[in-house]
Protein backbone atom coordinates (compact mmCIF):
# COMPACT_ATOMS: atom_id res chain seq x y z
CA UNK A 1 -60.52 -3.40 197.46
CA UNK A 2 -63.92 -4.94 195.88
CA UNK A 3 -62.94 -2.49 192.89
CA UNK A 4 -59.46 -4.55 192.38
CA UNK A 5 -60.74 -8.23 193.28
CA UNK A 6 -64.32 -8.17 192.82
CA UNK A 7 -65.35 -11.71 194.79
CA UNK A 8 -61.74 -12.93 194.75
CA UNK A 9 -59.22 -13.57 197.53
CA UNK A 10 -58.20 -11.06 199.58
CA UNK A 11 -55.16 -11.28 202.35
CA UNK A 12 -54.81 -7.88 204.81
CA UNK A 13 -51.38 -7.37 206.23
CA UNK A 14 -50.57 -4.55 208.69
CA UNK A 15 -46.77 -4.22 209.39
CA UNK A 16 -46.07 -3.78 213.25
CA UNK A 17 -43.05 -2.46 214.02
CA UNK A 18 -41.34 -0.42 216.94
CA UNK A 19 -42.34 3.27 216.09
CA UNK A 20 -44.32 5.72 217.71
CA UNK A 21 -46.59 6.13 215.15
CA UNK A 22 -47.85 4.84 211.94
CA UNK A 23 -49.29 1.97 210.59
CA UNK A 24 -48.01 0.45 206.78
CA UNK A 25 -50.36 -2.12 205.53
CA UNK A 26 -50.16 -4.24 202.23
CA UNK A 27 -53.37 -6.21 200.92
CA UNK A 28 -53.05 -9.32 198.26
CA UNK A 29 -55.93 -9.02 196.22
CA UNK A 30 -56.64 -11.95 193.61
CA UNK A 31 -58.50 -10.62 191.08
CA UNK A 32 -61.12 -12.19 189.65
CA UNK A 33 -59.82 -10.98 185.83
CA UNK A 34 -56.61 -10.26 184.85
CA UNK A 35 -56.16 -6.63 185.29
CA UNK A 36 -53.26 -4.65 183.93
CA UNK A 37 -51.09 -2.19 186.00
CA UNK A 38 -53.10 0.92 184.10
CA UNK A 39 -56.22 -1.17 185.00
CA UNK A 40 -55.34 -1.00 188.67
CA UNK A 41 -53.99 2.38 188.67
CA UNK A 42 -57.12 3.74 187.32
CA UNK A 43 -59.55 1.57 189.35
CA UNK A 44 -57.74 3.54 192.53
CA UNK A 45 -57.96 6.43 191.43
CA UNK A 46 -61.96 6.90 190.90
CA UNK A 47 -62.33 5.21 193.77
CA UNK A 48 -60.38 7.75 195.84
CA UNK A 49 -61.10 10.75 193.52
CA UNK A 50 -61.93 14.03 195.26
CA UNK A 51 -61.44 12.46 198.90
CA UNK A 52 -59.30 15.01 200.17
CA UNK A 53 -57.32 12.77 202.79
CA UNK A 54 -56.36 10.11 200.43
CA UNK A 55 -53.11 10.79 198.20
CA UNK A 56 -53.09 7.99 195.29
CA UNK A 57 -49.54 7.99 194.83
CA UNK A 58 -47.46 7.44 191.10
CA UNK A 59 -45.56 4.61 190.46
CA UNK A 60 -42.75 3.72 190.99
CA UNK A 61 -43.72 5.63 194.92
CA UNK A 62 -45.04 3.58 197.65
CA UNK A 63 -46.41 4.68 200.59
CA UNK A 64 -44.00 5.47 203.67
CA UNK A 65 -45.26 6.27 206.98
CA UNK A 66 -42.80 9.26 207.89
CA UNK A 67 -44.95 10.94 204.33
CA UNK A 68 -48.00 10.56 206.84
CA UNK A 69 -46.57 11.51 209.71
CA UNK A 70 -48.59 14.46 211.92
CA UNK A 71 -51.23 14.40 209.00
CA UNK A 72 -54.49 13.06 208.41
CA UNK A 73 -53.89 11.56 204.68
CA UNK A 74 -53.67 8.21 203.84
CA UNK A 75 -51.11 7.37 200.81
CA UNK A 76 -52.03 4.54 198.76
CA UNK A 77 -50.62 2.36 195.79
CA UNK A 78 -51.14 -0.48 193.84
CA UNK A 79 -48.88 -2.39 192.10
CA UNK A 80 -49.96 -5.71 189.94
CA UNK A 81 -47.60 -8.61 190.31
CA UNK A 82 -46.82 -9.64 186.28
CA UNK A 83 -45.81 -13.49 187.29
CA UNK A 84 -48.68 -14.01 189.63
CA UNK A 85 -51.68 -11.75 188.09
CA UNK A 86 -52.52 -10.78 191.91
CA UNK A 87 -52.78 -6.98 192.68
CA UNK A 88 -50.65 -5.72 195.66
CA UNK A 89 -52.26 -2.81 197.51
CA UNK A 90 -50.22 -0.44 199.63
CA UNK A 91 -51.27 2.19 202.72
CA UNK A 92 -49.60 4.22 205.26
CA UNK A 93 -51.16 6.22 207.61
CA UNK A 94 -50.43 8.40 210.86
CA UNK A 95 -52.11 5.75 213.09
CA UNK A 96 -52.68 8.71 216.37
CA UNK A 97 -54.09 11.57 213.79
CA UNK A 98 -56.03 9.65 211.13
CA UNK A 99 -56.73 6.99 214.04
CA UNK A 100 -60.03 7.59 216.42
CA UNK A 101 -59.55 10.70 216.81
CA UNK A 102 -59.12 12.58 213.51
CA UNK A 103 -61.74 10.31 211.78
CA UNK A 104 -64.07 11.57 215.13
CA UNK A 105 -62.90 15.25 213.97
CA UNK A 106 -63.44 14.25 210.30
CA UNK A 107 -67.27 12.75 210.85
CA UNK A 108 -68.20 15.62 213.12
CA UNK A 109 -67.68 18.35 210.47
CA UNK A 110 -69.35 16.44 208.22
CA UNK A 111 -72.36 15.99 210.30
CA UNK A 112 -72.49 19.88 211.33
CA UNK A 113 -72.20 20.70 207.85
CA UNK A 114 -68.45 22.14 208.22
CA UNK A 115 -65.92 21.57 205.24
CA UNK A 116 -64.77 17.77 205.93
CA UNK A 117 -61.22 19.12 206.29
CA UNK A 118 -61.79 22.02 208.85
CA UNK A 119 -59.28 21.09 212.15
CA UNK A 120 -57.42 18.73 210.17
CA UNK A 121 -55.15 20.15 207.89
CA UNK A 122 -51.93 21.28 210.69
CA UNK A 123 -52.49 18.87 213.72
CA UNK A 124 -49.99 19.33 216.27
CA UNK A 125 -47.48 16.66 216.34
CA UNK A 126 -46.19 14.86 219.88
CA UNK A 127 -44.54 12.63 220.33
């Protein structure tokens, strides 16, 4: 996010609705320069390059929750609004896998020294 706006505004909505899982959340980011839509694109992907839970997706995708579902990723977009120069920011992630417990999973293989992804790759999925 400090990649996209630098010191500028920043508004964080998550989307609640009635599911068992999942959590979609869009940020308004108002840059402090005019960036273009390859700006943006490219600004999220070094900042997510080689983290191996975090999909940067193409235009024109955005992130759904049922993509996350049962997994530990997080898919993210940007998109940069042409008539207002802000930069829309888009995630979805499996709120009960990626939640507490598979970040808890995640940090403790990278403490011990195991490959960050060991354990998290299938999860079992209920409900």
């Amino acid at each position: 996010v400090r990649a996209l706006a630098g010191a500028g505004t920043v508004t964080f909505t998550p989307h609640l609705v009635p599911m068992t899982r999942g959590i979609l959340a869009t940020v308004y980011l108002q840059p402090t320069r005019a960036l273009t839509q390859a700006e943006a694109d490219e600004v999220l992907h070094e900042a997510y390059r080689g983290e191996p839970f975090v999909r940067v997706l193409p235009a024109p995708a955005l992130p759904q929750t049922k993509a996350t579902l049962g997994s530990n990723f997080c898919d993210v977009a940007v998109r940069v609004d042409g008539r207002t120069g802000w930069v829309v920011a888009f995630a979805a992630i499996d709120n009960l896998v990626k939640g507490a417990a598979g970040q808890a999973v995640q940090n403790l293989n990278l403490l011990c020294g195991f490959p960050e992804a060991l354990g998290l790759r299938a999860p079992g999925l209920f409900p």
